[in-house]
Protein backbone atom coordinates (compact mmCIF):
# COMPACT_ATOMS: atom_id res chain seq x y z
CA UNK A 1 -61.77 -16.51 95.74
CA UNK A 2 -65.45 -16.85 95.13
CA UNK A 3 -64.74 -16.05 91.05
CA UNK A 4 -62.49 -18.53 90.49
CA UNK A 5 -64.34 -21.27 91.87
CA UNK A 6 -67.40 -20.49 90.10
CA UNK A 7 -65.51 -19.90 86.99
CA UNK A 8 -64.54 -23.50 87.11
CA UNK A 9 -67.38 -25.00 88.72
CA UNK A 10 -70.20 -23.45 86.80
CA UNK A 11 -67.99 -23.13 83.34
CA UNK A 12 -66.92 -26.37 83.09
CA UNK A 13 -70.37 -26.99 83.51
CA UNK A 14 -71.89 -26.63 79.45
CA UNK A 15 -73.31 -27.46 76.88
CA UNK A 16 -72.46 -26.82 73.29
CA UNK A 17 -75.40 -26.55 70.96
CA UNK A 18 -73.83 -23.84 69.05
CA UNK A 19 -70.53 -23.98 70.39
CA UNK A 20 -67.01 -25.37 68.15
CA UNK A 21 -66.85 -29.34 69.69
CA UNK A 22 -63.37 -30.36 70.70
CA UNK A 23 -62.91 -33.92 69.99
CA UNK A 24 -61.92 -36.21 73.20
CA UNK A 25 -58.18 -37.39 73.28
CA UNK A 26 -58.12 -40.98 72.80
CA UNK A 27 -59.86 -42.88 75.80
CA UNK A 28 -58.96 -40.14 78.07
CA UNK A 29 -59.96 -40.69 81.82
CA UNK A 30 -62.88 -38.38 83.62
CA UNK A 31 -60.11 -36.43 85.93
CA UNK A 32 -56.96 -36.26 82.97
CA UNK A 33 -60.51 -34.70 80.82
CA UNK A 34 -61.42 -32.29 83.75
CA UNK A 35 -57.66 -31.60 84.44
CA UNK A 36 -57.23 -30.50 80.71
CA UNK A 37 -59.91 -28.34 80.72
CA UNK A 38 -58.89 -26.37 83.52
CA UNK A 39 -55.67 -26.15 82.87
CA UNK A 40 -56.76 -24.84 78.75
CA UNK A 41 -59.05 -22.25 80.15
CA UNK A 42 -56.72 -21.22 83.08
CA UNK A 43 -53.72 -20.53 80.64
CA UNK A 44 -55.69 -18.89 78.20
CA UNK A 45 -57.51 -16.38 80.25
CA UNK A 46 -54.07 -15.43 82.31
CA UNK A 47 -52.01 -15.19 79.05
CA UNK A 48 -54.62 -12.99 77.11
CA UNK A 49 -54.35 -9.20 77.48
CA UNK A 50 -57.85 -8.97 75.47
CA UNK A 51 -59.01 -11.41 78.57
CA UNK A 52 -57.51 -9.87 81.46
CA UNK A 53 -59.22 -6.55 80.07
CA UNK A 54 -62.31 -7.62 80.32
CA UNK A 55 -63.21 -7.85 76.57
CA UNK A 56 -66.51 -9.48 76.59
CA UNK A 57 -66.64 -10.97 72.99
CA UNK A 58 -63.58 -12.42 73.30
CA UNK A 59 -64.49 -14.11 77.00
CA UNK A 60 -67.65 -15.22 75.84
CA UNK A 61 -66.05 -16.70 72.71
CA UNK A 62 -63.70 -18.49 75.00
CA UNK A 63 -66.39 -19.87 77.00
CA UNK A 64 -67.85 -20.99 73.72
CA UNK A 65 -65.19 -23.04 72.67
CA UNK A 66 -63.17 -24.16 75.52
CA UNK A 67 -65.94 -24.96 78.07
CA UNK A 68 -69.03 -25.83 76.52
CA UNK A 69 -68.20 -28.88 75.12
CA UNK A 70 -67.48 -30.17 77.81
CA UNK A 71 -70.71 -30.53 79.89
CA UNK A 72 -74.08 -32.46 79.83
CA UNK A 73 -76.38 -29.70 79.88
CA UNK A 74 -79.83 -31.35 79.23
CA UNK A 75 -78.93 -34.04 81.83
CA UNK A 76 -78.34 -31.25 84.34
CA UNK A 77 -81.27 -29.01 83.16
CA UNK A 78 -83.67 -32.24 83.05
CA UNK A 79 -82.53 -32.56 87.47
CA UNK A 80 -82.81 -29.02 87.86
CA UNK A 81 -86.33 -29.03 86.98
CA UNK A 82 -86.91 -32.47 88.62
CA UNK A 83 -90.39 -33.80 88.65
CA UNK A 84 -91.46 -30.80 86.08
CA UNK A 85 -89.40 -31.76 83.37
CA UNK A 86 -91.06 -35.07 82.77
CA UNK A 87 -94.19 -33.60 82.55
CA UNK A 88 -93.13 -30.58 80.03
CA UNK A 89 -93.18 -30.76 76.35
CA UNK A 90 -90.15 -31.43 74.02
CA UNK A 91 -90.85 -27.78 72.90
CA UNK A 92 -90.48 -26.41 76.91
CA UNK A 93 -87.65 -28.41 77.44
CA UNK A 94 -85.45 -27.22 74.79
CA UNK A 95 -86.39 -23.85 75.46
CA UNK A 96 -85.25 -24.34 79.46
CA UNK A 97 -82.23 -25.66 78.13
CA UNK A 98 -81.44 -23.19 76.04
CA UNK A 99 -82.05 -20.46 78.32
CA UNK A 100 -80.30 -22.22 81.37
CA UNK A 101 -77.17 -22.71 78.83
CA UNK A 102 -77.47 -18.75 77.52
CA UNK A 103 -77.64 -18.08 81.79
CA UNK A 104 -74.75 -20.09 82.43
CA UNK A 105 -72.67 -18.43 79.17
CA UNK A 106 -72.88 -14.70 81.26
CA UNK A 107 -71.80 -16.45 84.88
CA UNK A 108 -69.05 -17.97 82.94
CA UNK A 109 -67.80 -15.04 81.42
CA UNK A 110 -67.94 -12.75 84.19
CA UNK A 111 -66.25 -15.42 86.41
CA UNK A 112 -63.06 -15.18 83.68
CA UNK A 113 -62.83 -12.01 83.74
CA UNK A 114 -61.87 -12.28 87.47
CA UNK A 115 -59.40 -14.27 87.29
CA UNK A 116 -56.12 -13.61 88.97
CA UNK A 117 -52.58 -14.92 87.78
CA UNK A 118 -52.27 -17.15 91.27
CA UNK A 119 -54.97 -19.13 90.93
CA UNK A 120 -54.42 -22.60 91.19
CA UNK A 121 -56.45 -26.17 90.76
CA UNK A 122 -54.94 -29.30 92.73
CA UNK A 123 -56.64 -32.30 91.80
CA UNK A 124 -57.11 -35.66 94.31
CA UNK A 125 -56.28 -38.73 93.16
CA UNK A 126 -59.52 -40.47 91.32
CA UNK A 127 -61.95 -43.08 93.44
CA UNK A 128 -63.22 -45.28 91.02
CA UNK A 129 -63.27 -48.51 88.64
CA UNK A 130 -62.75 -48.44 85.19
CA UNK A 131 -65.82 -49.95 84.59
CA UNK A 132 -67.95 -47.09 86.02
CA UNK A 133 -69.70 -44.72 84.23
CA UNK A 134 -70.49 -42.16 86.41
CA UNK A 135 -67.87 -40.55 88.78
CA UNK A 136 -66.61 -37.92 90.70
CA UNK A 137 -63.43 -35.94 90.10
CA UNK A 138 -62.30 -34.59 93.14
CA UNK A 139 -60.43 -31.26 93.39
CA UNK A 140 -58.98 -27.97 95.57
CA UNK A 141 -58.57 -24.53 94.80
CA UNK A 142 -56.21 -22.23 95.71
CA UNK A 143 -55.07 -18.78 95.61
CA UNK A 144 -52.73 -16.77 97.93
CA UNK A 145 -54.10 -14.94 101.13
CA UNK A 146 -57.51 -17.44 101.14
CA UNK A 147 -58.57 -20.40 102.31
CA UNK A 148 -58.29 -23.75 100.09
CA UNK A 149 -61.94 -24.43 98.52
CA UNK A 150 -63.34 -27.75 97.73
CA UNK A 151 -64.72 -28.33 94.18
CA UNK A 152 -65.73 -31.43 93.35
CA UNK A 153 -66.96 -32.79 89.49
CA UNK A 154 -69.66 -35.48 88.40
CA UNK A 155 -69.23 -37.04 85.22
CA UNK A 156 -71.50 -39.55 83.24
CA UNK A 157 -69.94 -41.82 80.62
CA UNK A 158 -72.28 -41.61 77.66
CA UNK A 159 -71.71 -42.07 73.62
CA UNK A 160 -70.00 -38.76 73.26
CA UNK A 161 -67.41 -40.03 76.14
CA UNK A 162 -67.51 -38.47 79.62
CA UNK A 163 -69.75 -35.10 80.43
CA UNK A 164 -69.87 -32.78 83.16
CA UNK A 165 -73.19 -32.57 84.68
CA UNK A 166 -72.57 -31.02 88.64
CA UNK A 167 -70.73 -30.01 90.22
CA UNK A 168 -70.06 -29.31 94.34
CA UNK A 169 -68.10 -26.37 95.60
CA UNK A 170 -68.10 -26.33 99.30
CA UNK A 171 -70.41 -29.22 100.04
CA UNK A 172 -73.08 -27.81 97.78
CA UNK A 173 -74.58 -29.53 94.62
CA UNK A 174 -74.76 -27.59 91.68
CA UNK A 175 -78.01 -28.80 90.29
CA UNK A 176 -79.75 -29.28 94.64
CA UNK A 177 -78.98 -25.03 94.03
CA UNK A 178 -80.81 -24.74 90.76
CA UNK A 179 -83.68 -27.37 91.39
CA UNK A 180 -84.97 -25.10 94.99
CA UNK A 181 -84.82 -21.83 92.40
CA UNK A 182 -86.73 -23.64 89.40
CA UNK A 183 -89.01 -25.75 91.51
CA UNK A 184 -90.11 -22.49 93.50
CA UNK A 185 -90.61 -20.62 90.26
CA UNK A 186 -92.48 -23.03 88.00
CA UNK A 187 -95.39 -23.31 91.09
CA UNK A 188 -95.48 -20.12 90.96
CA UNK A 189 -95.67 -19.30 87.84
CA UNK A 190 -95.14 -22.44 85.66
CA UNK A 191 -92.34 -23.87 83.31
CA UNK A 192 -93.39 -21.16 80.65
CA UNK A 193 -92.99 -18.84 83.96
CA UNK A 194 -89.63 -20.28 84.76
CA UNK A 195 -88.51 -19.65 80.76
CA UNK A 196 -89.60 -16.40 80.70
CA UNK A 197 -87.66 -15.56 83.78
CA UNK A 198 -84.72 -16.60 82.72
CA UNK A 199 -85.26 -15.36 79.21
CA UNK A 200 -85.69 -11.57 80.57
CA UNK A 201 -82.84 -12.60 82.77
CA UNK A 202 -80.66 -13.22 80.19
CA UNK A 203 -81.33 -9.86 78.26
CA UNK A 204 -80.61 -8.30 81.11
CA UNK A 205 -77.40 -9.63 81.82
CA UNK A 206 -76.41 -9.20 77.63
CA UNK A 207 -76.60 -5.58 77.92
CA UNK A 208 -74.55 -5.56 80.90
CA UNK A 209 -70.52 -5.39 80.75
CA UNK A 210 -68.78 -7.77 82.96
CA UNK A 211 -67.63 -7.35 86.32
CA UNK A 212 -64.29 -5.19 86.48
CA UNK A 213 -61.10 -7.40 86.66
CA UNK A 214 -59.82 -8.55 89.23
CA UNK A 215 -56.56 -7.06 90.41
């Protein structure tokens, strides 16, 4: 169950500085956006054979396209590193962002590549006025033989339309997970520290294949 929900929770969870940008459909609401997306990358990975493989380019191309777009990455980068990130320079910043989005790339993919053909997303009915700007899209996942999962979206209404920026699966923020990790790091070691962590990180996980299918 675990790959499904952080396929969905994490992936839908981007940011597209190199990635193909899908344009928004009309004034399309925060949960019909969130809906789509799911539903896009669902069909796509269950009805590829190249997918369901395991072929990394092609996964990581999907995640490219499909997901990135989608997502708010500075905004959730910049509350990840909290405090820190006011006090970094425009030159650390876009390097943490770029190596939290190159991070999040290989935990898409190899979430994808798990995905099973029963895998479902039920979404709740949406809380909120049409004048807000920042919401949350409320949602279960199931699959047969587990337990339903909670996995709840926040979105922020900004010039580009509505972005992704955290998400909670099981009670837990996203971004609370990521801002323990980077704020214990960059004491350590600094926000260069953090950067370079996730940098060799990175490497590491492109010279790895991706997890085995699921069956």
């Amino acid at each position: 169950m675990k790959p499904i929900i952080t396929l969905i929770a994490t992936a839908t969870m981007a940011f597209a500085a190199h990635a193909v940008i899908a344009a928004p459909v009309g004034n399309e609401t925060p949960d019909v956006l969130v809906k789509r997306i799911s539903s896009d990358v669902l069909d796509t990975a269950k009805n590829d054979k190249d997918i369901q493989a395991g072929d990394k380019q092609k996964i990581v191309s999907l995640v490219q396209t499909k997901i990135l777009p989608f997502v708010d990455t500075e905004k959730m980068t910049a509350l990840a590193a909290g405090r820190f990130w006011r006090t970094a320079t425009p030159a650390q910043q876009q390097r943490l962002s770029e190596e939290f989005r190159t991070l999040l790339v290989y935990t898409y993919s190899g979430a994808l590549s798990q995905i099973k053909n029963d895998d479902k997303v039920e979404f709740k009915p949406l809380r909120a006025d049409p004048a807000d700007t920042d919401v949350e899209v409320r949602s279960v996942v199931t699959s047969s033989g587990a337990q339903p999962i909670q996995l709840n979206y926040r979105l922020n209404k900004g010039p580009q339309g509505w972005k992704i920026f955290d998400i909670n699966v099981l009670g837990a923020w996203l971004v609370e997970t990521y801002k323990g990790n980077f704020s214990s790091e960059i004491n350590k070691t600094g926000i260069d520290g953090l950067i370079t962590k996730l940098a060799d990180r990175n490497k590491q996980l492109a010279g790895k294949p991706l997890a085995a299918p699921a069956k």
